[in-house]
Protein backbone atom coordinates (compact mmCIF):
# COMPACT_ATOMS: atom_id res chain seq x y z
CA UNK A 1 15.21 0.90 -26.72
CA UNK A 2 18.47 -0.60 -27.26
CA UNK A 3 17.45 -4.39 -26.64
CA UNK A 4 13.67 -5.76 -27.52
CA UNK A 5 10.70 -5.91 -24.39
CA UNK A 6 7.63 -7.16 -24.46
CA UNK A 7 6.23 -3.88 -26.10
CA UNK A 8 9.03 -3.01 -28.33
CA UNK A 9 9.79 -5.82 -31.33
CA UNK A 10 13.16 -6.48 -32.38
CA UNK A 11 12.94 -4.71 -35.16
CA UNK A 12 12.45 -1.77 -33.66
CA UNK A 13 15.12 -1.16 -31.04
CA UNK A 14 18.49 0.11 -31.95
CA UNK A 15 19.94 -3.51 -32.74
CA UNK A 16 17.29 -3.73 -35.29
CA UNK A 17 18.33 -0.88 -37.06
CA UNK A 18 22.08 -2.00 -36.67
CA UNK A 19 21.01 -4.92 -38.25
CA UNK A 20 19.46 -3.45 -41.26
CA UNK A 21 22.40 -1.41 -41.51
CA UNK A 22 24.72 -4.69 -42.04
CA UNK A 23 22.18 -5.76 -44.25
CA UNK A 24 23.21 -2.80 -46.52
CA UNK A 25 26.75 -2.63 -46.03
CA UNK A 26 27.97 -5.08 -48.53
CA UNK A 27 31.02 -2.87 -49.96
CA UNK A 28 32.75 0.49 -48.44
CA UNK A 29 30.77 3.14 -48.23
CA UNK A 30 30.73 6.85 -46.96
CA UNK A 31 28.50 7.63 -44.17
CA UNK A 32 26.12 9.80 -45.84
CA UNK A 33 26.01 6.88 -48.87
CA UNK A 34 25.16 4.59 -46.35
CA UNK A 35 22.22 6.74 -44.81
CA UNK A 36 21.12 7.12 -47.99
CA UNK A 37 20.98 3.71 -48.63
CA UNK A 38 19.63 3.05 -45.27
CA UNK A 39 16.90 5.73 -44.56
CA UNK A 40 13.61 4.03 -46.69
CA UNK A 41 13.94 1.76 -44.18
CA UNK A 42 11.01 1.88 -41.99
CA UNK A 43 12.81 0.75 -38.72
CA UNK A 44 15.79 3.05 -39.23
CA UNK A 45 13.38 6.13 -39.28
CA UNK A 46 15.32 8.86 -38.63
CA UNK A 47 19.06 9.88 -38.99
CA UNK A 48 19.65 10.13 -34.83
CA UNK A 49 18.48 6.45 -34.88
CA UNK A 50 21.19 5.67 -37.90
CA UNK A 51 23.97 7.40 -35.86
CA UNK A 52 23.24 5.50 -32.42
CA UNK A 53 23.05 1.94 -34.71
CA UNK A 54 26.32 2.98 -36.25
CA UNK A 55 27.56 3.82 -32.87
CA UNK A 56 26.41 0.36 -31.33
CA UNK A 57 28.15 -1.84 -34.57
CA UNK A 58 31.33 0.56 -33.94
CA UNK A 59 31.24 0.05 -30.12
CA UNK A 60 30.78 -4.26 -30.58
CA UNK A 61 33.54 -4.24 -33.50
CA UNK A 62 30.74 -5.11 -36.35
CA UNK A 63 32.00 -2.07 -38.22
CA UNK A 64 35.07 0.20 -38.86
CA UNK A 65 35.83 3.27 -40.48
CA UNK A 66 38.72 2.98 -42.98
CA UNK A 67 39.59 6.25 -44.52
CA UNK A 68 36.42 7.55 -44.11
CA UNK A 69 34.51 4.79 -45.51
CA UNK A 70 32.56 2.32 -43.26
CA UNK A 71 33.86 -1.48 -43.67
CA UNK A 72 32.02 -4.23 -42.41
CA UNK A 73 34.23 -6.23 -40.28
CA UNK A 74 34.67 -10.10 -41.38
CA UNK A 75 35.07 -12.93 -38.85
């Protein structure tokens, strides 16, 4: 569920919803403002998937969390 297979598309597995999660992190932004933002989002679905796409940007370095805000990280 993580990575796409031949009966799961990309936008369904957890890096789609990390993706769609970049997507809407343009500025800082609390957690729960960024579920907000986040959760009309067919592919993101429910919160559990949110939290394991958040978990997956934190783990790769995509995102961090700066006094309690999530940042996205620049390269």
């Amino acid at each position: 569920m993580i990575l796409p297979t031949k009966h799961i598309s990309e936008n369904e597995t957890i890096l789609g919803v990390g993706a769609t999660i970049l997507q809407h992190l343009d500025s800082p932004i609390t957690v729960s403002g960024l579920w907000e933002r986040t959760k009309v989002e067919k592919n993101v679905g429910t919160f559990e998937r949110f939290v394991l796409a958040a978990d997956l940007l934190f783990i790769i370095g995509a995102i961090e969390l700066r006094d309690g805000l999530f940042v996205r990280v620049q390269s």
